[in-house]
Protein backbone atom coordinates (compact mmCIF):
# COMPACT_ATOMS: atom_id res chain seq x y z
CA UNK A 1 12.59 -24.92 32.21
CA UNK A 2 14.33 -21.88 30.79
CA UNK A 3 14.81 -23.68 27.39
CA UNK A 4 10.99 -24.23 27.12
CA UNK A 5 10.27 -20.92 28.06
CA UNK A 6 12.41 -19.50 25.40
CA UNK A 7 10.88 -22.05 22.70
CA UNK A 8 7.65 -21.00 23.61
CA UNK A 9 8.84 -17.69 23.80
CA UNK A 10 10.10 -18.37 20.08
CA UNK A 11 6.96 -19.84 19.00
CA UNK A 12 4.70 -17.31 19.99
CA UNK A 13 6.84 -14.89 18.24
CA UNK A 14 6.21 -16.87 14.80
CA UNK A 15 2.72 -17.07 15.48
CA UNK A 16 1.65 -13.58 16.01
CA UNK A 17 4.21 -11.40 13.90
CA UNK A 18 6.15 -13.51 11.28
CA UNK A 19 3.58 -15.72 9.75
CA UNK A 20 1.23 -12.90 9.76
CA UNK A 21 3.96 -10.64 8.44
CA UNK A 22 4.66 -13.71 5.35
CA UNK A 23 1.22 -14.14 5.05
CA UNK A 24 0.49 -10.42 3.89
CA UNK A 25 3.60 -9.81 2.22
CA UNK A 26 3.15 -12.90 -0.03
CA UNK A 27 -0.06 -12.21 -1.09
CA UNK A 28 0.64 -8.72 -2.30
CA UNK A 29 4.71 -9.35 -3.47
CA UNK A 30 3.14 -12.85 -5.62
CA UNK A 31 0.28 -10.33 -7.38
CA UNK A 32 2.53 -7.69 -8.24
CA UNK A 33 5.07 -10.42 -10.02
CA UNK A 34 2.01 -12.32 -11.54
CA UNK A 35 1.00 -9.21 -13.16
CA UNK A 36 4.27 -8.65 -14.48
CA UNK A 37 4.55 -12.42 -15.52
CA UNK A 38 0.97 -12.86 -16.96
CA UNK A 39 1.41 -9.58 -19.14
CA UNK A 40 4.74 -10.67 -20.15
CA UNK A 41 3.22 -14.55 -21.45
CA UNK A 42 1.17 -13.20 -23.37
CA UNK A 43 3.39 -10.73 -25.18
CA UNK A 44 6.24 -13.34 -25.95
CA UNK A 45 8.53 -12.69 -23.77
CA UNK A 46 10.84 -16.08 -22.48
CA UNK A 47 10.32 -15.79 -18.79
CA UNK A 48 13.25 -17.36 -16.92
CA UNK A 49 12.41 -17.56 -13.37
CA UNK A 50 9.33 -16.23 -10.93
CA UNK A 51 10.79 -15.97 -7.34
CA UNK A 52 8.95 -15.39 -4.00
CA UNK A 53 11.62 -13.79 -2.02
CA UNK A 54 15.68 -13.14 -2.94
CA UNK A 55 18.83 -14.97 -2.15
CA UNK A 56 19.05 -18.62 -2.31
CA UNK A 57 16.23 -20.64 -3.40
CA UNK A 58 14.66 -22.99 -0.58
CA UNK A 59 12.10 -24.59 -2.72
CA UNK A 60 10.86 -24.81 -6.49
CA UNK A 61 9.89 -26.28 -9.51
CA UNK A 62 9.70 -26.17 -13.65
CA UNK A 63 6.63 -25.51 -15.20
CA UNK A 64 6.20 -26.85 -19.04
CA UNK A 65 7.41 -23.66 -20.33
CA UNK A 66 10.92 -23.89 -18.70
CA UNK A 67 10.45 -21.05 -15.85
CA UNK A 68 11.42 -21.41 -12.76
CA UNK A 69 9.12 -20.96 -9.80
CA UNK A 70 10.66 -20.68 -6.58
CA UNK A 71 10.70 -19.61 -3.04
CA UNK A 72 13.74 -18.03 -1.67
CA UNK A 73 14.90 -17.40 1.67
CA UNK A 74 14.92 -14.11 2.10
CA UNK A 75 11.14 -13.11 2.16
CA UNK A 76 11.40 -9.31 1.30
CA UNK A 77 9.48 -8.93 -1.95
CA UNK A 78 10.41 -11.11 -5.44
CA UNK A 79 11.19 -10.83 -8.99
CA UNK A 80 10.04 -12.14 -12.59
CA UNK A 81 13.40 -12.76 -14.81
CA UNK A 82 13.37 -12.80 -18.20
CA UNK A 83 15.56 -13.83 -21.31
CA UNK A 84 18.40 -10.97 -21.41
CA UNK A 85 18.00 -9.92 -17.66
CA UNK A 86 21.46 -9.48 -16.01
CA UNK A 87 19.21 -9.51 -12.31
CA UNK A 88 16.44 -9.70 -10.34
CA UNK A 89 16.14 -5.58 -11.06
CA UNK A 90 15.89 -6.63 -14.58
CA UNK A 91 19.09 -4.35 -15.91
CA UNK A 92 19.96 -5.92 -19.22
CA UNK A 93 22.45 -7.99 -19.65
CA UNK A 94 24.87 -6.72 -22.62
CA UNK A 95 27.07 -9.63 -23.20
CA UNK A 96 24.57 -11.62 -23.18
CA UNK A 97 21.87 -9.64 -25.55
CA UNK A 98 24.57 -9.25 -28.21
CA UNK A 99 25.18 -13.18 -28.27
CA UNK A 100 21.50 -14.04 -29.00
CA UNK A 101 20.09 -16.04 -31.74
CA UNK A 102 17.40 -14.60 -33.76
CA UNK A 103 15.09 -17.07 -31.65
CA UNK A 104 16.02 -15.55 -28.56
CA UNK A 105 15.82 -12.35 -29.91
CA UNK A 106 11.76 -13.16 -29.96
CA UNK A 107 11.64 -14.20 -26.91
CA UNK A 108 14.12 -11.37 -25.23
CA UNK A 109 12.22 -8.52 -23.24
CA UNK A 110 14.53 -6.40 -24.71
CA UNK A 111 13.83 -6.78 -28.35
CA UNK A 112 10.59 -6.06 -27.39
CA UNK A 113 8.77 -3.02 -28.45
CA UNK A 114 8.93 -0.19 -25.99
CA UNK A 115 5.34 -0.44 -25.65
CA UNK A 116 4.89 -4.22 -24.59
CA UNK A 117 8.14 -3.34 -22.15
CA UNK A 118 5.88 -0.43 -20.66
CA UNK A 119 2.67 -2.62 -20.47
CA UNK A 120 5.03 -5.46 -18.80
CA UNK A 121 6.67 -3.27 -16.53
CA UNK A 122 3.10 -1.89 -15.85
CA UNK A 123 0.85 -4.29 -15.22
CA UNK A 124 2.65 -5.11 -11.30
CA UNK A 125 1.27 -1.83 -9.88
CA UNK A 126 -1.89 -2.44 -11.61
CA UNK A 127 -2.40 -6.03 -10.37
CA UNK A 128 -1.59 -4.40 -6.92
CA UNK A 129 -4.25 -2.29 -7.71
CA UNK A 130 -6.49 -4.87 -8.87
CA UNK A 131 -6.21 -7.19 -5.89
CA UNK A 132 -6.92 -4.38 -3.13
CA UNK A 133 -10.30 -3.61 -5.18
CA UNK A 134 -10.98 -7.72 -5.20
CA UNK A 135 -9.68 -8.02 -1.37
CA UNK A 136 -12.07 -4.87 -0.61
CA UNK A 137 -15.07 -5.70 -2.78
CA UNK A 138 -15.31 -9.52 -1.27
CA UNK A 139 -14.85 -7.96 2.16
CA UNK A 140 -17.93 -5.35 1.69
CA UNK A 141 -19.88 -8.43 0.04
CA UNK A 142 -19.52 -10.96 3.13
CA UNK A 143 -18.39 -9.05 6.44
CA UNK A 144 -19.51 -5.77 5.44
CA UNK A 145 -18.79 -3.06 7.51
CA UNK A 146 -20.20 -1.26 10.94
CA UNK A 147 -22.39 1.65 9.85
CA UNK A 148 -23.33 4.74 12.43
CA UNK A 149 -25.02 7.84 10.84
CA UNK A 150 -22.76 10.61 11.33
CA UNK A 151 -24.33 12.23 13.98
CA UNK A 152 -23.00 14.32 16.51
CA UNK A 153 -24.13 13.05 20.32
CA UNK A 154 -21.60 15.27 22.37
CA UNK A 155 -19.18 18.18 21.56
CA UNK A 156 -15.96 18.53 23.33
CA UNK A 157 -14.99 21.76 25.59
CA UNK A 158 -12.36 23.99 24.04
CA UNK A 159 -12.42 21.64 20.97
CA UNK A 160 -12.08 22.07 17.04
CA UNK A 161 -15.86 21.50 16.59
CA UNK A 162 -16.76 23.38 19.76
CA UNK A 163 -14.89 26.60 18.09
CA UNK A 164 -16.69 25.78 14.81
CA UNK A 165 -20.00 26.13 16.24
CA UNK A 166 -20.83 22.47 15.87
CA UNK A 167 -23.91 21.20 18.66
CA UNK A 168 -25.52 17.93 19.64
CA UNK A 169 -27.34 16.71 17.13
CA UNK A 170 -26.24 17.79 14.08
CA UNK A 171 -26.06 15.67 11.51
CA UNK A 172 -22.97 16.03 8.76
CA UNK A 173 -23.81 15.71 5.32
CA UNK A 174 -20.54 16.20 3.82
CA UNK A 175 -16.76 17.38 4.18
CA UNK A 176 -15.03 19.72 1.75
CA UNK A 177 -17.73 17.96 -0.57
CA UNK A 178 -17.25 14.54 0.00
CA UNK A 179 -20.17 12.95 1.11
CA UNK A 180 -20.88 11.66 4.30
CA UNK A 181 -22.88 8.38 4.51
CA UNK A 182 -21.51 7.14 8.22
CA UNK A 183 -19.68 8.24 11.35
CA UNK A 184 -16.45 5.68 10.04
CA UNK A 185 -16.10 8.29 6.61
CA UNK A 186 -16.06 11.74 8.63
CA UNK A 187 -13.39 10.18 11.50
CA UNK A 188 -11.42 9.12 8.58
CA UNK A 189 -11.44 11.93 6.57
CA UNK A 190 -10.76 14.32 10.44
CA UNK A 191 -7.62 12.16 10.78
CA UNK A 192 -5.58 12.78 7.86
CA UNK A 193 -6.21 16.52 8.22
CA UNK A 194 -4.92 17.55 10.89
CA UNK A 195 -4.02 21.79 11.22
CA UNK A 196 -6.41 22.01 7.82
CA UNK A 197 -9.57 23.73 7.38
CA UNK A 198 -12.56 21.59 6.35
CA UNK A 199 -16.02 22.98 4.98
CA UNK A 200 -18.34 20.67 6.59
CA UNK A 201 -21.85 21.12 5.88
CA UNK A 202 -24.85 19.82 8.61
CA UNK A 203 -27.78 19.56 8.99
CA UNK A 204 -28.90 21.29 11.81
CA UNK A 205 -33.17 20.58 12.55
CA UNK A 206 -34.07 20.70 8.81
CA UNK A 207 -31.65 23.46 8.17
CA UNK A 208 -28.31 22.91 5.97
CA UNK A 209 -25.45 24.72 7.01
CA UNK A 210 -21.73 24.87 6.48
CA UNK A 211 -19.42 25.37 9.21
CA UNK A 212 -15.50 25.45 9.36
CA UNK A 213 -13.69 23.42 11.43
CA UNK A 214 -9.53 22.93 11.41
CA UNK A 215 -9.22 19.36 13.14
CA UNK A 216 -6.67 19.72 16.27
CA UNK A 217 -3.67 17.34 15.97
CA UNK A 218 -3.12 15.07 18.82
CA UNK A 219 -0.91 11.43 19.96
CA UNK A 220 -3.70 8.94 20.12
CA UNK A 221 -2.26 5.82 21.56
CA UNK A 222 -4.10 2.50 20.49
CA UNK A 223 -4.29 -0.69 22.05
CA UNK A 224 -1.07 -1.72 21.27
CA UNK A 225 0.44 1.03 22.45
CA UNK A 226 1.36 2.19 18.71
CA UNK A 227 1.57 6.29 18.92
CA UNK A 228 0.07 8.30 15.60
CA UNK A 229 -0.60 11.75 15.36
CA UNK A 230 -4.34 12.16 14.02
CA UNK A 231 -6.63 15.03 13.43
CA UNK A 232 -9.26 15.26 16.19
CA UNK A 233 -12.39 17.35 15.94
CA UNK A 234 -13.78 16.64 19.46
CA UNK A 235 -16.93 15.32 19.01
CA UNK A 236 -18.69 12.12 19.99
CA UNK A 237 -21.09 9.75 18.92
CA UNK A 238 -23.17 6.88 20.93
CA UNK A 239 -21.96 3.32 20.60
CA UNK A 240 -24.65 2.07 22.55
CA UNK A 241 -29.12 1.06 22.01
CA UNK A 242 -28.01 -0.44 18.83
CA UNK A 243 -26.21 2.21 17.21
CA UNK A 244 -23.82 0.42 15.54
CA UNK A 245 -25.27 -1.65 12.51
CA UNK A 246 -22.70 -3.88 9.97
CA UNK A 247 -24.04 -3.77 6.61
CA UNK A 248 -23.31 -6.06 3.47
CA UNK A 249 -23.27 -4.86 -0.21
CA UNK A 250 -24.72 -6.28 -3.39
CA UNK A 251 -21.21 -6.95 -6.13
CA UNK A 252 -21.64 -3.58 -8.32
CA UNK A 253 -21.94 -1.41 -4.81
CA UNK A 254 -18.81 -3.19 -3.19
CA UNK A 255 -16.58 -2.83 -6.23
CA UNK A 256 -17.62 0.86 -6.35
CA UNK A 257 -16.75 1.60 -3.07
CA UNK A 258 -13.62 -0.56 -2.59
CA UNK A 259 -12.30 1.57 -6.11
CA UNK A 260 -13.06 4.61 -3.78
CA UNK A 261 -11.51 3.15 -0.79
CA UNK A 262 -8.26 2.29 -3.14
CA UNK A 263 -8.44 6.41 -4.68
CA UNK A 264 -8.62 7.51 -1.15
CA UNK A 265 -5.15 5.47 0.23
CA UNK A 266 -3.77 7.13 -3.10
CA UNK A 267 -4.94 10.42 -2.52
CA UNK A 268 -4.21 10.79 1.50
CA UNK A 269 -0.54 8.79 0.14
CA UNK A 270 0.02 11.80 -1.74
CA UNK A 271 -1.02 14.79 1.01
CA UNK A 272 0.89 12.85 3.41
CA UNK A 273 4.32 12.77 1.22
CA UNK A 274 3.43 16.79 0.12
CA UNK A 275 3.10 17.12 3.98
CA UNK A 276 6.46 16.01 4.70
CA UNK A 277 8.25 17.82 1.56
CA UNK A 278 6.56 20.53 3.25
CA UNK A 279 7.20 20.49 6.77
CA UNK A 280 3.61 19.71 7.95
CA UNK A 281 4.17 16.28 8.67
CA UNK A 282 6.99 14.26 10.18
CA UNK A 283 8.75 11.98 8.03
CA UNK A 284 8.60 9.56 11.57
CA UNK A 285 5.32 7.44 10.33
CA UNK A 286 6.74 6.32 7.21
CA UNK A 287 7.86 2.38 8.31
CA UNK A 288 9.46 -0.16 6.83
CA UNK A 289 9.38 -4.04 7.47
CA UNK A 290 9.37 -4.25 11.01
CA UNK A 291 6.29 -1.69 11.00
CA UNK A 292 4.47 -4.22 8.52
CA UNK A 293 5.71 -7.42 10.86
CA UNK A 294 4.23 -5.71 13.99
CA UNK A 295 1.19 -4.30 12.56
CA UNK A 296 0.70 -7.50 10.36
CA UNK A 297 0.85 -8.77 14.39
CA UNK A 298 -1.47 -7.25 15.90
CA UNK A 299 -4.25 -6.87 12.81
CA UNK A 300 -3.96 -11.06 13.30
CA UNK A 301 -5.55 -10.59 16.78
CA UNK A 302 -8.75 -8.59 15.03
CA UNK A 303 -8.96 -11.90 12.72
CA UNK A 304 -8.67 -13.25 8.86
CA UNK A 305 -10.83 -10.13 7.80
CA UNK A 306 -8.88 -7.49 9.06
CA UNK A 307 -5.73 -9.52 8.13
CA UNK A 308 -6.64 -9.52 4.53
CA UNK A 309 -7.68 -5.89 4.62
CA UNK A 310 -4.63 -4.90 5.60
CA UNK A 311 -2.82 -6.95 3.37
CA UNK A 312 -5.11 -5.10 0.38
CA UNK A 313 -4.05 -1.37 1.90
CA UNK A 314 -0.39 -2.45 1.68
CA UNK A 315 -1.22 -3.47 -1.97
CA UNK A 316 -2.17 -0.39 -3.02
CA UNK A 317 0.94 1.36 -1.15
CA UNK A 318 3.54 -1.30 -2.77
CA UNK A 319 1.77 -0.60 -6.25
CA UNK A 320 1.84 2.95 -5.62
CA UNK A 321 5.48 2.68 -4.46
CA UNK A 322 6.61 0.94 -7.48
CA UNK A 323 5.21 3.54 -9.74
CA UNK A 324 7.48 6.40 -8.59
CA UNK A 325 9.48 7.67 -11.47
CA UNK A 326 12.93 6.01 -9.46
CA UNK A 327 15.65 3.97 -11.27
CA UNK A 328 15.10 -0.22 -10.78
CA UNK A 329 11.21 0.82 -9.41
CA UNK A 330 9.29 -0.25 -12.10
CA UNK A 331 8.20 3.67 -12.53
CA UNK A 332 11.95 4.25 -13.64
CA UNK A 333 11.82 1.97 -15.95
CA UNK A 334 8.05 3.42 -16.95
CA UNK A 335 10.32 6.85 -17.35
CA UNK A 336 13.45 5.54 -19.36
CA UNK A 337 10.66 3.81 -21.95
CA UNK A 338 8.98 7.41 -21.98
CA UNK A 339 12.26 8.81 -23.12
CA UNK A 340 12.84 6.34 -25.36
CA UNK A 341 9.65 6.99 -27.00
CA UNK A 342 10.40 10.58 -27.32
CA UNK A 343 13.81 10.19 -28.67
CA UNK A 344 13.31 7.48 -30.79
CA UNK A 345 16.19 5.40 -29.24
CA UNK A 346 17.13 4.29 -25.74
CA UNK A 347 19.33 6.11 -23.18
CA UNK A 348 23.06 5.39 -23.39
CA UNK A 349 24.08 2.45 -21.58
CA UNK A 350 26.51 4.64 -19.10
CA UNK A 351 23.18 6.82 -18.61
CA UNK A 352 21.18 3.92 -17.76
CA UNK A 353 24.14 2.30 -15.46
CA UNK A 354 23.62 5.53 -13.73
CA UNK A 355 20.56 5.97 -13.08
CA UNK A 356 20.01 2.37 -11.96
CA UNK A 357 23.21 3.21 -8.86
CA UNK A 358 21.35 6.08 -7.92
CA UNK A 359 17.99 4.17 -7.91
CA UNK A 360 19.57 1.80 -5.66
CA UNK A 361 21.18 4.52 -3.63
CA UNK A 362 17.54 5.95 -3.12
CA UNK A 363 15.89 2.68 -2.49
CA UNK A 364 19.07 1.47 0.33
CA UNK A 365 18.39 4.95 2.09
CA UNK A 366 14.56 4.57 2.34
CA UNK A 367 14.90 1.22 3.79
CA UNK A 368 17.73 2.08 6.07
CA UNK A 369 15.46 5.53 7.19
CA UNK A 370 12.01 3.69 7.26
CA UNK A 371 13.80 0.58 9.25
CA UNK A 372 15.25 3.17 11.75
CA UNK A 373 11.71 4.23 11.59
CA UNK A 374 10.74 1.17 12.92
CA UNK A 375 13.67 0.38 15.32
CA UNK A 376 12.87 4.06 17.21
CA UNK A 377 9.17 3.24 17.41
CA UNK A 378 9.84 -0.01 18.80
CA UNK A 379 12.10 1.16 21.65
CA UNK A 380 9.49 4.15 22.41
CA UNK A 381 6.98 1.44 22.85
């Protein structure tokens, strides 16, 4: 009986967090490389092997150009290879380069102009990019999303809004300028702004005014017993007498707003990292890939919508990753082309050796930090 209690133990685990956790993670690691790959096609470049996943290959296949596709077992991210790549971090491989014949020359990356390598190295953040605005866009098109008019029902005691001034029913037009369409966009916006001032402006019985409020930050514990600190304004709005409506979008109003929903994740990325550089926020949220297994988890429960919605967030967070100016990201690579450009020649080889260690140093320490992250969350839980 204990052995079938711990299979089914077992099983349930691969149910609810791993193949979720695969599921997402392939989705956004396969668009990234196909970006990479399709850009690279196109410009000539001899593309040795595509890989889901590092380490030894479980499965694959040639296709009639001679790459490699593959799975391999250790399901972490992936890598295009080309002609003249030493690894799957695509340092060059010297002894190799200076063997080439003049056909492989053609067909090396590295004989490429600096601008087809930038547009190559590119195009994997922007196909990360791309696919969060398709995910989004299809999402707003067929599911839609609940609407409620931002309208304030109740105001806590001894709350932000209740120092602001804000009373039952007040409706808020905008925040800091952003407009305000539904109760969804101002909770949103209140969360990632914790301890800073907003201008929102109301309308109070016909009359527009613009009040002040500096959202309080609290631990709100959700269902799963995950712990985030959020900005909290105190106020409340009915859920009940049909309140709540879900609305669909024709195709030129979904892609617009999924490209805003994508800027926003960039923009609140960026005021959360300035946060933590200076002091405001805690470097404790940032997780790593038992945060994405656990959360992949429990976003299965909600359904495939809310599965493939998070998979498109993390899309725009790994192509936003990738474009940091870091040695062996592809935004180092982005910054030795740049300086290549400028000087008219690449970087030294010893400079480049260099910089790709301390990449790798920087890369090993976030994953080490954000999987500590993970393991301290876990045990908290």
């Amino acid at each position: 009986m204990e052995i079938l209690a711990s299979m089914g133990g077992t099983a349930s685990w691969l149910l609810g967090y791993v193949i979720p956790f695969l599921f997402v993670l392939t989705i956004v690691v396969f668009f990234h490389e196909l970006g990479h790959f399709w850009v690279a096609r196109r410009a000539g470049v001899t593309i040795v092997a595509f890989s889901i996943g590092f380490g030894p290959e479980l499965v694959g296949f040639y296709d009639r150009h001679g790459t490699r596709w593959k799975i391999s077992a250790i399901p972490l991210g992936g890598y295009v290879k080309f002609l003249g790549d030493d690894n799957a971090a695509s340092t060059p491989d010297r002894a190799q380069l200076e063997q080439m014949s003049e056909a492989d020359r053609r067909g090396s990356f590295f004989h490429k102009p600096v601008a087809a390598r930038a547009a190559i190295v590119a195009a994997g953040p922007i196909a990360n990019f791309i696919l969060a605005i398709v995910i989004f866009s299809v999402l707003f098109m067929t599911v839609g999303r609940p609407v409620m008019t931002p309208l304030v029902d109740a105001v806590q005691p001894g709350s932000a809004a209740e120092k602001a001034g804000f009373q039952p029913h007040d409706l808020i037009l905008s925040i800091d300028g952003t407009p305000i369409e539904t109760f969804s966009d101002m909770q949103r916006i209140v969360s990632v702004s914790a301890d800073e001032p907003l201008r929102i402006e109301i309308d109070r019985d016909g009359q527009h005014l613009t009040l002040t409020a500096t959202p309080d930050r609290r631990e709100i514990t959700d269902r799963f017993g995950n712990v985030q600190r959020l900005g909290v304004l105190g106020i409340s709005r009915s859920t009940g007498g049909g309140e709540i409506k879900t609305q669909t979008y024709g195709p030129v109003q979904a892609v617009t707003m999924a490209a805003r929903e994508v800027w926003f994740i960039v923009d609140r990325t960026f005021s959360y990292i300035g946060g933590v550089v200076t002091g405001r926020e805690s470097a404790d949220q940032l997780g790593g890939p038992i945060r994405i297994a656990q959360v992949s988890g429990q976003v299965a429960t909600f359904g495939m919508a809310a599965l493939l919605q998070l998979a498109a967030v993390l899309s725009v967070s790994i192509g936003l990753l990738n474009l940091f100016p870091v040695p062996l990201l592809d935004g180092g690579h982005l910054l030795f082309y740049a300086i290549e450009a400028l000087r008219g020649r690449p970087l030294s080889e010893r400079a480049q050796e260099v910089g790709f260690r301390i990449g790798l140093a920087l890369v090993l320490m976030l994953m080490l930090f954000a999987t500590w992250n993970d393991i301290l969350n876990i045990s908290k839980s």
